[in-house]
N, C-alpha and C. Protein backbone atom coordinates (compact mmCIF):
# COMPACT_ATOMS: atom_id res chain seq x y z
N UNK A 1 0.82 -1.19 0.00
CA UNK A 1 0.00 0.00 0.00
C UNK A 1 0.87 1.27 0.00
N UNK A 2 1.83 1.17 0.95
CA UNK A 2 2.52 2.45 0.97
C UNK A 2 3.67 2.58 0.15
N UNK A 3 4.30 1.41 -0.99
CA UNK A 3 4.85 1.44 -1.72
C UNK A 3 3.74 2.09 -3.27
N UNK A 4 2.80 1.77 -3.46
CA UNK A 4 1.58 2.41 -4.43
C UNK A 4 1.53 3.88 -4.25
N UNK A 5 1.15 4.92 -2.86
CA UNK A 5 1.25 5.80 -2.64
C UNK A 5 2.41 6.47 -2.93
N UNK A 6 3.30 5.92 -3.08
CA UNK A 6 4.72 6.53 -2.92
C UNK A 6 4.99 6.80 -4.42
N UNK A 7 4.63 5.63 -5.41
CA UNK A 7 4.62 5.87 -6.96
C UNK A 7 3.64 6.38 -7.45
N UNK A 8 2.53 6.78 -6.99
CA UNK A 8 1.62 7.74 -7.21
C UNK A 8 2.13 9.31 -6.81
N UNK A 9 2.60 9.38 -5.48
CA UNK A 9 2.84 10.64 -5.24
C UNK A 9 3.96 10.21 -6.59
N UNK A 10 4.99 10.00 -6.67
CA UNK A 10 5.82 10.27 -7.64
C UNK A 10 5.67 10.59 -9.03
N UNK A 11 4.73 10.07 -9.53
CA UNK A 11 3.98 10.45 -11.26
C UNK A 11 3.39 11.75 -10.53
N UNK A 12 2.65 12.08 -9.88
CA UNK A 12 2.32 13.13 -9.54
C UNK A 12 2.81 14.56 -9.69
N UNK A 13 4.15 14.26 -8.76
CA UNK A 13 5.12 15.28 -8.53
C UNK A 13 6.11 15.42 -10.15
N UNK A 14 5.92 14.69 -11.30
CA UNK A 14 6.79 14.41 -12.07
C UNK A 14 5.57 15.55 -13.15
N UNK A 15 4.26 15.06 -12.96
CA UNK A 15 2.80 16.01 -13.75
C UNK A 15 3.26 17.55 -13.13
N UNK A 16 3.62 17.59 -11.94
CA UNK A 16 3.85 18.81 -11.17
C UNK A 16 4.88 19.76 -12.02
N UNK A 17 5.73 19.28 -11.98
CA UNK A 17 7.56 19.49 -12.73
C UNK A 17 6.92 19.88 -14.35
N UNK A 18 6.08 18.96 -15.26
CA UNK A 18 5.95 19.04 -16.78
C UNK A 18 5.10 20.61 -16.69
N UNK A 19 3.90 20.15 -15.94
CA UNK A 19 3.27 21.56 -16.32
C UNK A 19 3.27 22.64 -15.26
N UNK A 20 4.68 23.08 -14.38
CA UNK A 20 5.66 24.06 -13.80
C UNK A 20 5.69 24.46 -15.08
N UNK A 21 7.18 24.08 -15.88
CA UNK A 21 7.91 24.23 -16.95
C UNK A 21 6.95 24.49 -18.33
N UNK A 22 5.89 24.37 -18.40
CA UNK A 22 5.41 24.58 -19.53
C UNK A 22 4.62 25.84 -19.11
N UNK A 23 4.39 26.53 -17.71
CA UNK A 23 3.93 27.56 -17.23
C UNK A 23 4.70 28.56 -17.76
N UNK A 24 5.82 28.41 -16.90
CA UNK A 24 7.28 29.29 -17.30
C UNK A 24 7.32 29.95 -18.52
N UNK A 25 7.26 28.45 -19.66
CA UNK A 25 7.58 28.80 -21.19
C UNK A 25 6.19 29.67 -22.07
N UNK A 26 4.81 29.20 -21.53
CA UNK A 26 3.90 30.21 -21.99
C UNK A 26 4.04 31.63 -21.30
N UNK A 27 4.75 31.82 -19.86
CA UNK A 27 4.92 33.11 -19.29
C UNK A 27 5.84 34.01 -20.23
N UNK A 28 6.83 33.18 -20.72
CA UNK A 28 7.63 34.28 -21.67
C UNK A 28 7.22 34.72 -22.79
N UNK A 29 6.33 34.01 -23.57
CA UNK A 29 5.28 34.50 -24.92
C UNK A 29 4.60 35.77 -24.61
N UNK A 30 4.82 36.48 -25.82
CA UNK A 30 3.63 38.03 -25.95
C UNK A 30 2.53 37.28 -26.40
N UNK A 31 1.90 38.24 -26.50
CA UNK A 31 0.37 37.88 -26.06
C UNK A 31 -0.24 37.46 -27.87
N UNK A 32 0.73 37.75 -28.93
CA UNK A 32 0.66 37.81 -30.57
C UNK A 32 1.31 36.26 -30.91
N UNK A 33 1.77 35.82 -29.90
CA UNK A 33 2.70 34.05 -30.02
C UNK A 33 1.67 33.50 -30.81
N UNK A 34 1.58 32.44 -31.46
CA UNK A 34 1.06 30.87 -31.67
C UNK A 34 1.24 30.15 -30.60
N UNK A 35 0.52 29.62 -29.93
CA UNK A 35 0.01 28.88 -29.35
C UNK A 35 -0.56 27.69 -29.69
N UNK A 36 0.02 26.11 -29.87
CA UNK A 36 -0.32 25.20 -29.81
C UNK A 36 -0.43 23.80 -29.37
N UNK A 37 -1.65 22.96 -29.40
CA UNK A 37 -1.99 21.86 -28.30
C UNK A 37 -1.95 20.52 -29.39
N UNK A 38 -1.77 19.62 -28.78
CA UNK A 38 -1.44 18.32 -29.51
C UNK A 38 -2.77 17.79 -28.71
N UNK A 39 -3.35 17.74 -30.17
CA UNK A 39 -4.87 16.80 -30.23
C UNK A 39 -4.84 15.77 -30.80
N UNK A 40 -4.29 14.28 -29.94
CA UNK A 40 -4.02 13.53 -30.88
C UNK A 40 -3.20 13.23 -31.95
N UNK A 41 -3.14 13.17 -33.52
CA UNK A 41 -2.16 13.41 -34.34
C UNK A 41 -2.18 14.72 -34.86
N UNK A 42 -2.86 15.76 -33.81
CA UNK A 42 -3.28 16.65 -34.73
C UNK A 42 -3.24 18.00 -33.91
N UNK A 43 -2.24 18.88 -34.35
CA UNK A 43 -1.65 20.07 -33.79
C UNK A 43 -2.85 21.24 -33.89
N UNK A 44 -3.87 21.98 -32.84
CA UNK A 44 -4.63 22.65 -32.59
C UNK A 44 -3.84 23.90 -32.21
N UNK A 45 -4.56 25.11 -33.17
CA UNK A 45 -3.77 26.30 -32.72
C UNK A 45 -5.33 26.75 -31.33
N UNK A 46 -4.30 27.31 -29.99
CA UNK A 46 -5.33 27.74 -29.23
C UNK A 46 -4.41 28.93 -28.42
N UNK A 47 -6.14 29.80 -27.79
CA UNK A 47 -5.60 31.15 -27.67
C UNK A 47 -4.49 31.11 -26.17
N UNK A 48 -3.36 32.06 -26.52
CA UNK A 48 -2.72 32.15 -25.44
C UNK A 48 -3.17 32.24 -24.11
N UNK A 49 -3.91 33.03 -23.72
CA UNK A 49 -4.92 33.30 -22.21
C UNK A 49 -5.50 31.81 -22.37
N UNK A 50 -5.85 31.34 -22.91
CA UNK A 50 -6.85 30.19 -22.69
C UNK A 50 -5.60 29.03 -21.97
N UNK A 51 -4.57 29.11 -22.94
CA UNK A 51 -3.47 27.93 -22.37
C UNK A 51 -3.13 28.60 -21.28
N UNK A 52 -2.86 29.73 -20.73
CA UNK A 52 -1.99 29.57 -19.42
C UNK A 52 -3.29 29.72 -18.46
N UNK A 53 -4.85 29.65 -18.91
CA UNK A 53 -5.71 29.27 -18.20
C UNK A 53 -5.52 27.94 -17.67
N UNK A 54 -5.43 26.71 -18.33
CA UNK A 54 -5.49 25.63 -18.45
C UNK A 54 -4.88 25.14 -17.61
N UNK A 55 -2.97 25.47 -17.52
CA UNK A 55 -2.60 25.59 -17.25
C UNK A 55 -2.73 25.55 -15.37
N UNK A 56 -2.83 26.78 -15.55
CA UNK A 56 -3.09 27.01 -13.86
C UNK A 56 -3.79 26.12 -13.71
N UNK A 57 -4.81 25.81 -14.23
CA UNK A 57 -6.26 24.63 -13.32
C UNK A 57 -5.76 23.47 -13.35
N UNK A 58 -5.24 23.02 -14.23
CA UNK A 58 -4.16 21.93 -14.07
C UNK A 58 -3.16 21.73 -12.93
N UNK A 59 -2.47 22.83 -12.78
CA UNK A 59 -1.16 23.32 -11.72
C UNK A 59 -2.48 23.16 -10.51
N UNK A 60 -3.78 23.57 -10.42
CA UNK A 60 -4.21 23.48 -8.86
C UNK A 60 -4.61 22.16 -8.52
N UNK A 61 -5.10 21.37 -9.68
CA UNK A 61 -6.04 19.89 -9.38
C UNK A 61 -4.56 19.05 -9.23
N UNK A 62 -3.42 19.54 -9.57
CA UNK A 62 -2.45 18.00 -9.49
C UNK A 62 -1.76 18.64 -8.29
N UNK A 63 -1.83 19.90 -7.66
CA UNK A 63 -1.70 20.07 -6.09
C UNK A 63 -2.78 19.89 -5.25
N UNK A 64 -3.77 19.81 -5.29
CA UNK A 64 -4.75 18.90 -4.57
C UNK A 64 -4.46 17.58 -4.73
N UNK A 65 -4.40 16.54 -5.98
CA UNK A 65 -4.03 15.25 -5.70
C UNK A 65 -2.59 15.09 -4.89
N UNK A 66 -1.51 15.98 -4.87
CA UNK A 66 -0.57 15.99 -3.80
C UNK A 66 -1.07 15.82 -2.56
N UNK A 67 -1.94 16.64 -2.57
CA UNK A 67 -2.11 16.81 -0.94
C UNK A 67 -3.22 15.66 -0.20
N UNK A 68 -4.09 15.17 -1.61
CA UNK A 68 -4.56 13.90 -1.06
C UNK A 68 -3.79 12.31 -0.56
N UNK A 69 -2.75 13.01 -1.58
CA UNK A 69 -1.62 11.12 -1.49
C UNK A 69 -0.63 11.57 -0.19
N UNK A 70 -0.56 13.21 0.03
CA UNK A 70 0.63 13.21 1.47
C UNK A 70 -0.30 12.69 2.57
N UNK A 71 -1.80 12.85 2.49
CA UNK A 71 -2.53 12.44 3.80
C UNK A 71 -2.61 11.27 3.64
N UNK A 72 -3.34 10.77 2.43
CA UNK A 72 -3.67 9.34 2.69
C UNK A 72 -1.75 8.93 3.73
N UNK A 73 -0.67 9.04 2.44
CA UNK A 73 0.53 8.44 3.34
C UNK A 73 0.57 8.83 4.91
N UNK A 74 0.59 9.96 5.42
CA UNK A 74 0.24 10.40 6.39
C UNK A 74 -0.39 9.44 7.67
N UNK A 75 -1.51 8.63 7.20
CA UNK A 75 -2.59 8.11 7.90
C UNK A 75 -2.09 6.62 7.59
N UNK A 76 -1.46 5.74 6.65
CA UNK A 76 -0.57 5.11 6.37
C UNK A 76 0.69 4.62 7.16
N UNK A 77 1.44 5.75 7.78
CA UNK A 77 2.37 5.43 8.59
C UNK A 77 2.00 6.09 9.70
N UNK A 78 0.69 6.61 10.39
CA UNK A 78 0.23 6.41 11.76
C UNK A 78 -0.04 5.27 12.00
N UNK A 79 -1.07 4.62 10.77
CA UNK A 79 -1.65 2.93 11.37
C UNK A 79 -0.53 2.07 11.31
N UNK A 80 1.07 2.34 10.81
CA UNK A 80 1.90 1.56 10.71
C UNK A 80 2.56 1.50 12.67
N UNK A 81 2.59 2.76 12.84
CA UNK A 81 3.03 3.50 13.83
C UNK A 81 2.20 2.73 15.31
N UNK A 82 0.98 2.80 14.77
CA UNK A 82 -0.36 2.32 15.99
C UNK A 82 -0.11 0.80 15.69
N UNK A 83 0.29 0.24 15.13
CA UNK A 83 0.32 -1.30 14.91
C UNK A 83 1.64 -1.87 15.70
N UNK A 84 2.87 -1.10 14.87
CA UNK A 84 4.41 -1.60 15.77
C UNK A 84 3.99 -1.38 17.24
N UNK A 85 3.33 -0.33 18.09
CA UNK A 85 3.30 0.05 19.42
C UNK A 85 2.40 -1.24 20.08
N UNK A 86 1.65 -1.71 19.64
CA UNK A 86 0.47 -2.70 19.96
C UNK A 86 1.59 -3.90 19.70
N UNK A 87 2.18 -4.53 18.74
CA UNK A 87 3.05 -5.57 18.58
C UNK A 87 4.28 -5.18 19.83
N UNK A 88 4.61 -4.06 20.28
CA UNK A 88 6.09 -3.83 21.13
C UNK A 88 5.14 -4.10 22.33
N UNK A 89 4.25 -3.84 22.53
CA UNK A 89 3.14 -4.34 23.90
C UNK A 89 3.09 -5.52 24.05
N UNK A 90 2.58 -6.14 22.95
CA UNK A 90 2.07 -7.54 23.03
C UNK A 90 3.26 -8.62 23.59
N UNK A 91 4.63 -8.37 22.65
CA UNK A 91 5.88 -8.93 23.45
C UNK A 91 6.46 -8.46 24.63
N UNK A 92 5.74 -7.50 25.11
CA UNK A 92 6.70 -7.17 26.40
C UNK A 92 5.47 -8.31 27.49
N UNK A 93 4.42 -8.25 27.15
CA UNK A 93 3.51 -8.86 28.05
C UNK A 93 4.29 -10.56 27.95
N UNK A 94 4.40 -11.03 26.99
CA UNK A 94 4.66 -12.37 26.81
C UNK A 94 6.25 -12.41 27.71
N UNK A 95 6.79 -11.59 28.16
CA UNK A 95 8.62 -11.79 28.43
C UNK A 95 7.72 -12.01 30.25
């Protein structure tokens, strides 16, 4: 389980990094650039404001799924945490 979380947060944080860097590179375009999206086999010209719209909403929903996979892990290695303490009990009773 907490090996899954861990490669999830990781594709995550890797979605994080692609569309950072593609923020950046529409930030340096005037506002007269070409602008275009890969639809498939098929290169769509779209308006600048619209992509670094996208953009951002993208940049907020894959920092919300961050912050869902740091809790779930979070809650992950408490019940790991609440389990070793109950097992370090259980053998001290048996000595």
């Amino acid at each position: 389980d907490m090996q899954l979380l861990y490669i999830q947060k990781q594709k995550i944080l890797s979605q994080l990094n692609e569309n950072t860097l593609v923020k950046g590179e529409l930030d340096l375009l005037v506002e007269e650039s070409n602008v275009f999206k890969l639809v498939g086999p098929v290169l769509m010209n779209v308006d600048l404001h619209d992509a670094k719209e996208n953009v951002n909403k993208r940049l907020e929903f894959i920092e919300g799924e961050i912050s869902k996979v740091e809790k779930a892990i979070a809650e992950k290695q408490k019940e790991a945490e609440t389990l070793g303490d109950e097992i370090a009990e259980e053998q001290q009773k048996m000595q």
